[in-house]
N, C-alpha and C. Protein backbone atom coordinates (compact mmCIF):
# COMPACT_ATOMS: atom_id res chain seq x y z
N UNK A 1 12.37 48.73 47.63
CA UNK A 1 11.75 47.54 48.18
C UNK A 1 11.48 47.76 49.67
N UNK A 2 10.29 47.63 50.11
CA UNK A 2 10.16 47.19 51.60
C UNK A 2 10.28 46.04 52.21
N UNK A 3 11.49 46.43 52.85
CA UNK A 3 12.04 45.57 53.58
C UNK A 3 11.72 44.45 54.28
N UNK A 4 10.09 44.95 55.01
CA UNK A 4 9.46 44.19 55.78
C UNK A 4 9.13 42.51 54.85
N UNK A 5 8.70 42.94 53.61
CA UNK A 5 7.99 41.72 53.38
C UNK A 5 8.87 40.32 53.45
N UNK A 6 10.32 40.38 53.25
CA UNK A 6 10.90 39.32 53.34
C UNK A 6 10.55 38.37 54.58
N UNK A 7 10.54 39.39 55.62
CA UNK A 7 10.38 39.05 57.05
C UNK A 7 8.97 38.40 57.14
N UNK A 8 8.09 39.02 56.66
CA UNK A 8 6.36 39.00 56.83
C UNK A 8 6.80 37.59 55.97
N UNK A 9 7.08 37.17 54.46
CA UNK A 9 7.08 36.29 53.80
C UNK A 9 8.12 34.94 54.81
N UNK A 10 8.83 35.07 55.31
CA UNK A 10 9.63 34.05 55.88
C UNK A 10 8.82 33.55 57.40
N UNK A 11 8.14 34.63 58.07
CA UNK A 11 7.56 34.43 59.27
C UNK A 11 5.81 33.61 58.76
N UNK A 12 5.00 34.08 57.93
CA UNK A 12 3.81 33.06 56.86
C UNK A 12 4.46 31.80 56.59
N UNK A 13 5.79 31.54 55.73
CA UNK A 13 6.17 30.26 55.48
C UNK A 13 6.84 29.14 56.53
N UNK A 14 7.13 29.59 57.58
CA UNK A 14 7.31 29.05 58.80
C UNK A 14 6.51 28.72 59.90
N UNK A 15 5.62 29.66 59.80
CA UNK A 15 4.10 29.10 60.21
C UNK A 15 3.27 27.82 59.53
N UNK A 16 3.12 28.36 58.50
CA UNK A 16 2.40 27.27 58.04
C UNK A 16 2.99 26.02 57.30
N UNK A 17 4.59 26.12 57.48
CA UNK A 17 4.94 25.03 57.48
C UNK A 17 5.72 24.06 58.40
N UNK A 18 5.44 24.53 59.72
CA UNK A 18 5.86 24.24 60.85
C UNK A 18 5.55 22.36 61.07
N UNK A 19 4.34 21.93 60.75
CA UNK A 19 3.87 20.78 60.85
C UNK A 19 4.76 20.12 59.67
N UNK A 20 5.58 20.10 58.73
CA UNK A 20 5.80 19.45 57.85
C UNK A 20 7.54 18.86 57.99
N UNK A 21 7.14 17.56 58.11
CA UNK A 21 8.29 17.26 58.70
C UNK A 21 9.13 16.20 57.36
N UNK A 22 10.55 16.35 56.88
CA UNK A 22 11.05 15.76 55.33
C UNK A 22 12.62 15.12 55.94
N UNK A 23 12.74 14.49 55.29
CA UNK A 23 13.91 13.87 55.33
C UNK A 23 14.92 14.41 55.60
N UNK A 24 16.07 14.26 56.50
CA UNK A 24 17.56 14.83 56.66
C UNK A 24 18.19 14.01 57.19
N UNK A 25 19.44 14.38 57.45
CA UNK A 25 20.77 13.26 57.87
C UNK A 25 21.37 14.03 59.13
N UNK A 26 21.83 13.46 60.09
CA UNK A 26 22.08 14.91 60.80
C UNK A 26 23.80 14.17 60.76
N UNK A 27 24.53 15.03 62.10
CA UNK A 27 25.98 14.67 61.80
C UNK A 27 26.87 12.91 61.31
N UNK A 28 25.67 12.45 62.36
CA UNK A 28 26.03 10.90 61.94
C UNK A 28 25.89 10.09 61.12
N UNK A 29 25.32 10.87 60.39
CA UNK A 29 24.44 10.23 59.07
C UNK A 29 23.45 9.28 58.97
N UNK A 30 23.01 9.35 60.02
CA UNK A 30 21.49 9.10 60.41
C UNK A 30 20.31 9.09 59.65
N UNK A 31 19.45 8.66 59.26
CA UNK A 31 18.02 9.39 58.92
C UNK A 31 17.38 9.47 59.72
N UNK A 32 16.68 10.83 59.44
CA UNK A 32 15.40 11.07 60.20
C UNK A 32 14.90 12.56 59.64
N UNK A 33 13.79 13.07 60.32
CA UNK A 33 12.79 14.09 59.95
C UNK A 33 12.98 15.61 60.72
N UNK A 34 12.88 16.40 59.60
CA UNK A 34 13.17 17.76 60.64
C UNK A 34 12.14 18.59 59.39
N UNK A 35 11.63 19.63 60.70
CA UNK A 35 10.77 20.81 59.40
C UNK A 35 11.38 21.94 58.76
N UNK A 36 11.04 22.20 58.02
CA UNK A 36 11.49 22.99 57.35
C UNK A 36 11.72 24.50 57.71
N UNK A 37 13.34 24.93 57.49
CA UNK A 37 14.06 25.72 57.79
C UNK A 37 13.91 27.33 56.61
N UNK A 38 13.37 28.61 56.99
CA UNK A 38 13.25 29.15 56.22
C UNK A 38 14.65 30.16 56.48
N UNK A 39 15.43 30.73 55.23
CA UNK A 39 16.52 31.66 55.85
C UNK A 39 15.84 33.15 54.60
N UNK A 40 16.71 34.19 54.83
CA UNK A 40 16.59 35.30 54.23
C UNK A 40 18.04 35.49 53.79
N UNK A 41 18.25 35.69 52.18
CA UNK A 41 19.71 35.77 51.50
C UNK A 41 20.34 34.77 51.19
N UNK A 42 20.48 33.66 52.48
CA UNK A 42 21.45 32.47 52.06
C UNK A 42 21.65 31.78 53.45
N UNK A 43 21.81 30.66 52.97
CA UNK A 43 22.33 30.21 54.04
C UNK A 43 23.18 30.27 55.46
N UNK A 44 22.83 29.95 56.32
CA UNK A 44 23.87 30.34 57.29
C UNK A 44 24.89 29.93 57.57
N UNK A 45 25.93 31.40 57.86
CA UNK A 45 27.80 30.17 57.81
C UNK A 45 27.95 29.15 58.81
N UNK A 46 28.58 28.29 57.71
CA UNK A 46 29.37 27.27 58.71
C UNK A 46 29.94 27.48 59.67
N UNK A 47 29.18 26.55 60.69
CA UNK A 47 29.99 26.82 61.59
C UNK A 47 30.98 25.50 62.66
N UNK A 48 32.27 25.62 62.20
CA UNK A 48 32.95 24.43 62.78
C UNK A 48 34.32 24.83 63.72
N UNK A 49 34.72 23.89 63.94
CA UNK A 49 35.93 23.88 64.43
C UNK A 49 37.00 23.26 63.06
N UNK A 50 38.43 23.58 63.21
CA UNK A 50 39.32 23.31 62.28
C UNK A 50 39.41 22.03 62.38
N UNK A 51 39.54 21.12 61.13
CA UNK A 51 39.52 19.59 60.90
C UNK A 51 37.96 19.03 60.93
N UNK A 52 36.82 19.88 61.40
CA UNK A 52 35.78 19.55 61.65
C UNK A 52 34.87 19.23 60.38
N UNK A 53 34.45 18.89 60.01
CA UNK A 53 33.48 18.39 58.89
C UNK A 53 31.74 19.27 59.30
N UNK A 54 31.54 19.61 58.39
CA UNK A 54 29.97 19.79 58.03
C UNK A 54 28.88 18.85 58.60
N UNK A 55 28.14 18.76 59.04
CA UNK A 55 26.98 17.54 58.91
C UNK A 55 26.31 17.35 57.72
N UNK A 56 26.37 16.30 57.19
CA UNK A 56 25.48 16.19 55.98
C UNK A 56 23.46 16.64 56.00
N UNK A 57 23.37 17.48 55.25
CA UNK A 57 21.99 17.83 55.39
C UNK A 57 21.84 18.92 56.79
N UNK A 58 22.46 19.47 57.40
CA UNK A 58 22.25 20.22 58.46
C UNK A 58 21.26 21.42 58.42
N UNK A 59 21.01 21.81 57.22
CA UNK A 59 20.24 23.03 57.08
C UNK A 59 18.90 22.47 55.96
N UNK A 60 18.50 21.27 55.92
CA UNK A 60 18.16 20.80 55.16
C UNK A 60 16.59 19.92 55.63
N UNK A 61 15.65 19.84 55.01
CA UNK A 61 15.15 21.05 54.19
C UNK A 61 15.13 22.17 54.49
N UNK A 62 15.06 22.85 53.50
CA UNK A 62 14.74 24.44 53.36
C UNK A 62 14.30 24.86 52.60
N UNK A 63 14.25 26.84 52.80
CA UNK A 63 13.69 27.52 51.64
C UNK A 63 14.12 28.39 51.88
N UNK A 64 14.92 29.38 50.74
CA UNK A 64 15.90 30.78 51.09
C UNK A 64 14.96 31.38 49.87
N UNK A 65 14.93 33.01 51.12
CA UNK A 65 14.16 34.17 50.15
C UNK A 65 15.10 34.93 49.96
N UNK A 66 14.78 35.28 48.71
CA UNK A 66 16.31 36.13 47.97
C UNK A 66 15.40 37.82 47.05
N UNK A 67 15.71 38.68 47.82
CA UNK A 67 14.90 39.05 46.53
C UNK A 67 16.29 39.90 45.40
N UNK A 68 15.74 39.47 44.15
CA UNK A 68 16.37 39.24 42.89
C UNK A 68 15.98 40.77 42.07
N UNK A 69 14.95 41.58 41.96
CA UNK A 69 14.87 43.15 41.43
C UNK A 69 13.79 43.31 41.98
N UNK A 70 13.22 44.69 41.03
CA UNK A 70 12.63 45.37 41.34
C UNK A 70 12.36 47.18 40.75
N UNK A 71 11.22 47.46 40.55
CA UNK A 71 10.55 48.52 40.20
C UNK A 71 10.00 49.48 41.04
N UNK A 72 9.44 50.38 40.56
CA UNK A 72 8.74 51.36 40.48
C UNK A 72 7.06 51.70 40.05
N UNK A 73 6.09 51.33 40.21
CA UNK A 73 5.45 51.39 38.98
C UNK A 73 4.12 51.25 39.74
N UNK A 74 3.04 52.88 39.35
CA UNK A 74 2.10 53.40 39.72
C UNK A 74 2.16 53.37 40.97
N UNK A 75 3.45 54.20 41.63
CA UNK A 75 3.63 54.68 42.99
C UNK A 75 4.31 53.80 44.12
N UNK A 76 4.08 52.83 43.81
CA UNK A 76 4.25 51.53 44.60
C UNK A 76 5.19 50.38 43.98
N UNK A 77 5.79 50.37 45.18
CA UNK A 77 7.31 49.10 44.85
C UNK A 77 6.84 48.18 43.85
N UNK A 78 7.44 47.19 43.14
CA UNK A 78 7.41 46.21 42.52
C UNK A 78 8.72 45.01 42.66
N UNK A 79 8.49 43.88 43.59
CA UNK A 79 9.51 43.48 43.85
C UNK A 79 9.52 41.74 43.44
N UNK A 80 10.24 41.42 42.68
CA UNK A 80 10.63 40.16 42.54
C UNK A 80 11.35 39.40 43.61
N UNK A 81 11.00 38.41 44.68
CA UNK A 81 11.40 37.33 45.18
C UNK A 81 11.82 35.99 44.85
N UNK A 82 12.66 35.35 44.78
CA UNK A 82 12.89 33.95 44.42
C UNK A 82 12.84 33.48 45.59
N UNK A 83 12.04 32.56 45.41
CA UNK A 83 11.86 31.40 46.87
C UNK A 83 12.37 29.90 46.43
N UNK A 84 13.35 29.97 46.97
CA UNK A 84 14.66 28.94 46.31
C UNK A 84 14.56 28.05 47.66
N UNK A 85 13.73 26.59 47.31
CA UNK A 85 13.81 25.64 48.05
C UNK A 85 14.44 24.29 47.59
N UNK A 86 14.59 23.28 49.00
CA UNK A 86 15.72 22.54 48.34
C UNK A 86 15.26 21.26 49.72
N UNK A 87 15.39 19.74 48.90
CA UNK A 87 15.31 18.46 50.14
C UNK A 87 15.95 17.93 49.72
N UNK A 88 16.74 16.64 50.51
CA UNK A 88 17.20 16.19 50.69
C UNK A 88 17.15 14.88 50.80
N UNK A 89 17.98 14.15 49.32
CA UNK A 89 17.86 12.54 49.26
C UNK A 89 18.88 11.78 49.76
N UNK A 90 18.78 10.98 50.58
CA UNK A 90 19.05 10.24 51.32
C UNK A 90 19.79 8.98 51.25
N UNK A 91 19.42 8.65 49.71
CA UNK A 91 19.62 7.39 49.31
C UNK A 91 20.29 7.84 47.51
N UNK A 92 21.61 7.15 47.92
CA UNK A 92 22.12 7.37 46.39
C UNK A 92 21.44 6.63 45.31
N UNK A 93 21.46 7.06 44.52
CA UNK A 93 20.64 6.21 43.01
C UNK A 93 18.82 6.16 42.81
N UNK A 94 18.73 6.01 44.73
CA UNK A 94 17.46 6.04 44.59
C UNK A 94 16.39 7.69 44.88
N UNK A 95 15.83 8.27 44.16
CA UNK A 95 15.59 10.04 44.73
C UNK A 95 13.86 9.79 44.97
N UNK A 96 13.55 8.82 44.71
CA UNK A 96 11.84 8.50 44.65
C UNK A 96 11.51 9.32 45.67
N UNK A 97 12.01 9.33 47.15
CA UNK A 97 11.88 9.90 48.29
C UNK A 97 11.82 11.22 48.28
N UNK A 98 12.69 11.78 47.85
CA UNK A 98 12.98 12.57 47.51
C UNK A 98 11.76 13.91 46.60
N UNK A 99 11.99 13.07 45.53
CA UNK A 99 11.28 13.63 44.89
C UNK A 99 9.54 13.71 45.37
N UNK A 100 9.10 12.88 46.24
CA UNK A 100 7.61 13.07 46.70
C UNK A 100 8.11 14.65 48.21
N UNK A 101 9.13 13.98 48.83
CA UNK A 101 9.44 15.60 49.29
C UNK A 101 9.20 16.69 48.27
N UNK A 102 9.93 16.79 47.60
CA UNK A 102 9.84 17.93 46.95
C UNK A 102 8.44 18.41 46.24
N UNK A 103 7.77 17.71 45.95
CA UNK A 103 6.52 17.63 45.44
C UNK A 103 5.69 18.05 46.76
N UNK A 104 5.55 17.89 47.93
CA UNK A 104 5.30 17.93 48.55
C UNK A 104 5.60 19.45 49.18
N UNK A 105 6.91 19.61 49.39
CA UNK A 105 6.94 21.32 49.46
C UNK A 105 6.52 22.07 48.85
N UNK A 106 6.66 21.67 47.52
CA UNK A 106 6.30 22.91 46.27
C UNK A 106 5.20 23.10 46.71
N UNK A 107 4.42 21.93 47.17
CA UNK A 107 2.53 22.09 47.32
C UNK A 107 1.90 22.97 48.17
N UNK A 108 2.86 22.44 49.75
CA UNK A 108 2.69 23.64 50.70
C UNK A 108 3.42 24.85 50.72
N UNK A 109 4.32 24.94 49.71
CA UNK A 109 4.63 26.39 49.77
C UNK A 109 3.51 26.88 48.79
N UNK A 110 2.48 26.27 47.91
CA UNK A 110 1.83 27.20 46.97
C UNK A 110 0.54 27.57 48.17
N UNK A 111 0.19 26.64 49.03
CA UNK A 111 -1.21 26.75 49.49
C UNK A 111 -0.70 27.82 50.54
N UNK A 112 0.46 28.18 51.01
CA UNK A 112 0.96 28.93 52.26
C UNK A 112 0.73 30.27 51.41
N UNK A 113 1.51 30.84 50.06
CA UNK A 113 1.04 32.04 49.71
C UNK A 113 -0.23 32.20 48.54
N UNK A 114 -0.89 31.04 48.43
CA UNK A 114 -2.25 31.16 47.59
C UNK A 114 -3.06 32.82 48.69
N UNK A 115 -3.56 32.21 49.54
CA UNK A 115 -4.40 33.85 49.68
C UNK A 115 -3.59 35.14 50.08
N UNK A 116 -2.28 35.00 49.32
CA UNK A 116 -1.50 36.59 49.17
C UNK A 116 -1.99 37.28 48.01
N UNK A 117 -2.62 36.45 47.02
CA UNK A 117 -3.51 36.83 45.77
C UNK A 117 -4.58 37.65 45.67
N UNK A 118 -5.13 37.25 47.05
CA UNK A 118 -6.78 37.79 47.25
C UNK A 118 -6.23 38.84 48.71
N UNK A 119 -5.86 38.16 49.62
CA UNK A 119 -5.86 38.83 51.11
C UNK A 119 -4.32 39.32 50.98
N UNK A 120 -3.81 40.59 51.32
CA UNK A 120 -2.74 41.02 50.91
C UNK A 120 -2.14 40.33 52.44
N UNK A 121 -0.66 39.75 52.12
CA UNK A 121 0.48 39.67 53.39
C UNK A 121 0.41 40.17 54.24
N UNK A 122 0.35 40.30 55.61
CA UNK A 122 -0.10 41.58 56.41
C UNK A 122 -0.50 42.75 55.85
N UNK A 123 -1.80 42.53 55.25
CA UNK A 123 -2.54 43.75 54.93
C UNK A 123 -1.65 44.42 53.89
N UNK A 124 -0.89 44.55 53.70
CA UNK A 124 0.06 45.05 52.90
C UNK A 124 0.88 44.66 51.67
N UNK A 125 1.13 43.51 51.20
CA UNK A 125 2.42 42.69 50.63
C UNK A 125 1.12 41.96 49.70
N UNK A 126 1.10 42.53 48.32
CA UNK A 126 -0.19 41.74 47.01
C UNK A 126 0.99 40.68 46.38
N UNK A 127 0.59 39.97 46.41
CA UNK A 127 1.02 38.88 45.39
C UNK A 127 1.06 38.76 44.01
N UNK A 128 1.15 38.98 42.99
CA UNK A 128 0.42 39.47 41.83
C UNK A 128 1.40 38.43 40.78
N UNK A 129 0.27 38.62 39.88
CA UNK A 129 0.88 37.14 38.78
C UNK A 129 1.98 38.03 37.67
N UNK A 130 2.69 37.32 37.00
CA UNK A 130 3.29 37.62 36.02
C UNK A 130 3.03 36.95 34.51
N UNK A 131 4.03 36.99 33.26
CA UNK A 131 3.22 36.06 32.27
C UNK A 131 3.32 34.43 32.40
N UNK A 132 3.98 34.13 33.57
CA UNK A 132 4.09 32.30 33.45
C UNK A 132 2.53 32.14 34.57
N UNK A 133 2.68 33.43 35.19
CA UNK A 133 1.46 32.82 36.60
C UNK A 133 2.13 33.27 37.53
N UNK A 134 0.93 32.55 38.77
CA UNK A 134 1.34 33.01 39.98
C UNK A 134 2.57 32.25 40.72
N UNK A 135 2.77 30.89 40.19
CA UNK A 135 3.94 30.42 41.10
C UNK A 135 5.20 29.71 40.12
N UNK A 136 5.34 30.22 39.25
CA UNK A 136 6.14 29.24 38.20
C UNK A 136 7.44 29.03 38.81
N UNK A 137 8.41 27.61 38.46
CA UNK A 137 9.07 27.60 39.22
C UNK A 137 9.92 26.71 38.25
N UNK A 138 10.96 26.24 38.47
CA UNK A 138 12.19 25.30 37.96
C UNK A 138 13.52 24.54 38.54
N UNK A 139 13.48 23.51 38.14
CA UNK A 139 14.52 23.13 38.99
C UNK A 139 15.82 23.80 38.26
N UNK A 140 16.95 23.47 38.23
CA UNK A 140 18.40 23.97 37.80
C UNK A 140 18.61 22.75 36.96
N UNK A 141 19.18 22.92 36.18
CA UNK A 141 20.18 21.48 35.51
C UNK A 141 21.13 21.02 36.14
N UNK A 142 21.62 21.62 36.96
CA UNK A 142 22.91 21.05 37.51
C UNK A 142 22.55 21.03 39.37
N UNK A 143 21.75 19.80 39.91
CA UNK A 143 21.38 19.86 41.11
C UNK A 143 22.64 19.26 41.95
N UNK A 144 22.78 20.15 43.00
CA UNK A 144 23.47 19.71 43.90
C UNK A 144 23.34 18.87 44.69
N UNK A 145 23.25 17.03 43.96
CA UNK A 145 23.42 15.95 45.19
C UNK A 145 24.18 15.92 46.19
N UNK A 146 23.68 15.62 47.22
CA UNK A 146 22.60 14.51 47.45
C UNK A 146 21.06 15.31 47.57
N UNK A 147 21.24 16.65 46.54
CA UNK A 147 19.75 17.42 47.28
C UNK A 147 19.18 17.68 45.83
N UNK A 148 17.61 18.25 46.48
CA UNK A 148 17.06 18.42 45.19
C UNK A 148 16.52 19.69 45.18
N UNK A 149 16.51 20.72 44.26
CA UNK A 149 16.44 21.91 44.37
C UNK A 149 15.88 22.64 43.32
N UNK A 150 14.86 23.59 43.42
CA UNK A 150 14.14 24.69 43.00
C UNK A 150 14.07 25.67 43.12
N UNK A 151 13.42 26.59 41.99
CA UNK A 151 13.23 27.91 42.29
C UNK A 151 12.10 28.63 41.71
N UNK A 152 11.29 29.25 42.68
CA UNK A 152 10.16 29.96 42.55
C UNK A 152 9.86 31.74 41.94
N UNK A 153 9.53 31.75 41.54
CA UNK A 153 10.19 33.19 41.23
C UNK A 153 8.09 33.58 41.99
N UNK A 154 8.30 35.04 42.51
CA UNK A 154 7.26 35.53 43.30
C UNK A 154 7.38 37.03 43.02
N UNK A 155 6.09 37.71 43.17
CA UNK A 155 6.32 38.72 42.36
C UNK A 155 4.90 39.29 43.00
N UNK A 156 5.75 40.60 43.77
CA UNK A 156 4.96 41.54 45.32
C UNK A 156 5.01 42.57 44.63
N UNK A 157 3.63 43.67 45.02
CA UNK A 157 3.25 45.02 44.57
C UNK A 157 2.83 45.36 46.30
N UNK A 158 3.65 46.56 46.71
CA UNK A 158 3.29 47.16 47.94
C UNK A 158 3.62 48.65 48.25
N UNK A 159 3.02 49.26 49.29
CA UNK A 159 3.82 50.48 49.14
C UNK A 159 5.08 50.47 49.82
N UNK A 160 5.85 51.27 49.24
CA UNK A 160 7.35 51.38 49.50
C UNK A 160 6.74 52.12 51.07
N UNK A 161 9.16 52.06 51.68
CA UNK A 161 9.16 52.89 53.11
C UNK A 161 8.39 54.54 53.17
N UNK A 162 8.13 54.88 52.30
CA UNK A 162 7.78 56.76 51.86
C UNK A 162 6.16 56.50 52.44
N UNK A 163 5.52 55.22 52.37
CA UNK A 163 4.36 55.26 52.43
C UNK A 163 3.93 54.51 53.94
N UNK A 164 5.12 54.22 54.53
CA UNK A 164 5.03 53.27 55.91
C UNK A 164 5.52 54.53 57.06
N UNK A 165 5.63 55.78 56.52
CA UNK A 165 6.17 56.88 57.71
C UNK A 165 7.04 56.72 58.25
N UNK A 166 8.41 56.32 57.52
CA UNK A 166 9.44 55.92 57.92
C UNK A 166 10.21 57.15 57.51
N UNK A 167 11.22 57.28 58.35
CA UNK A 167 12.37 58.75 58.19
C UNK A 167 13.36 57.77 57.69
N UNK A 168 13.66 59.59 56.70
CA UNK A 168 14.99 58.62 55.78
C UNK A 168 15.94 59.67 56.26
N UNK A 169 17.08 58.76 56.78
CA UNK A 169 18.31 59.62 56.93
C UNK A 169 19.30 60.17 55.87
């Protein structure tokens, strides 16, 4: 896998979703609006003091790129990404909110990598469909309230490091 594209893919989805601002809670439990947070692997550790509590929603919304396998095939990498995004409802019982967030991400995350199909990721990073399509996605059965959460599965054809003139130690 080349490495780069996670980076190239997290630095595109932060761009163009910089304007999009969704529901969160911050320590006080507040509402209000923050944009969306992209990470690579997982989340980032907590970070507190002892006796200290979490903020509810602190990393929230988001979208974590994970990549999940990967091939070989006619010279060039083949790499599966999951783009595992997730918002945040606010209101117990009620997710209406919620759920137009989420509807709402899914949308701009499809229009953010729609021309990876046609125009490769920095010149480099093809997008390429599999048998569900280009963006199939699912929530989990078991969502972690107070949030609501998905997963994208994405699926890159590029040339590997052998083809970027990179020395291998």
């Amino acid at each position: 896998m080349n490495p780069f594209l996670l980076t190239a893919l997290k630095k595109r989805l932060q761009d163009d979703l910089a304007d999009l601002m969704l529901e969160t809670r911050d320590g006080k439990d507040e509402d209000k609006r923050r944009p969306v947070q992209v990470f690579i692997g997982d989340l980032p550790p907590k970070k507190r003091a002892p006796g200290q509590t979490d903020p509810l929603g602190e990393y929230f919304p988001c979208i974590i790129l994970v990549p999940t396998s990967g091939s070989l095939e006619d010279g060039e990498d083949a790499t599966v990404v999951a783009v595992i995004f997730a918002v945040f409802c606010p209101e117990d019982g009620d997710a209406e909110g919620a759920e137009m967030d989420f509807a709402l991400l899914l949308s701009r995350i499809k229009q953010s990598l729609r021309p990876c199909v046609t125009k490769p990721l920095e010149k480099r990073f093809r997008l390429i469909e599999d048998a569900k399509g280009y963006f199939p996605w699912e929530k989990s059965d078991m969502q972690p309230r107070p949030y609501i959460q998905a997963t994208m599965m994405t699926h890159w054809r590029m040339k590997g490091l052998e083809g970027e003139g990179v020395a291998h130690v």
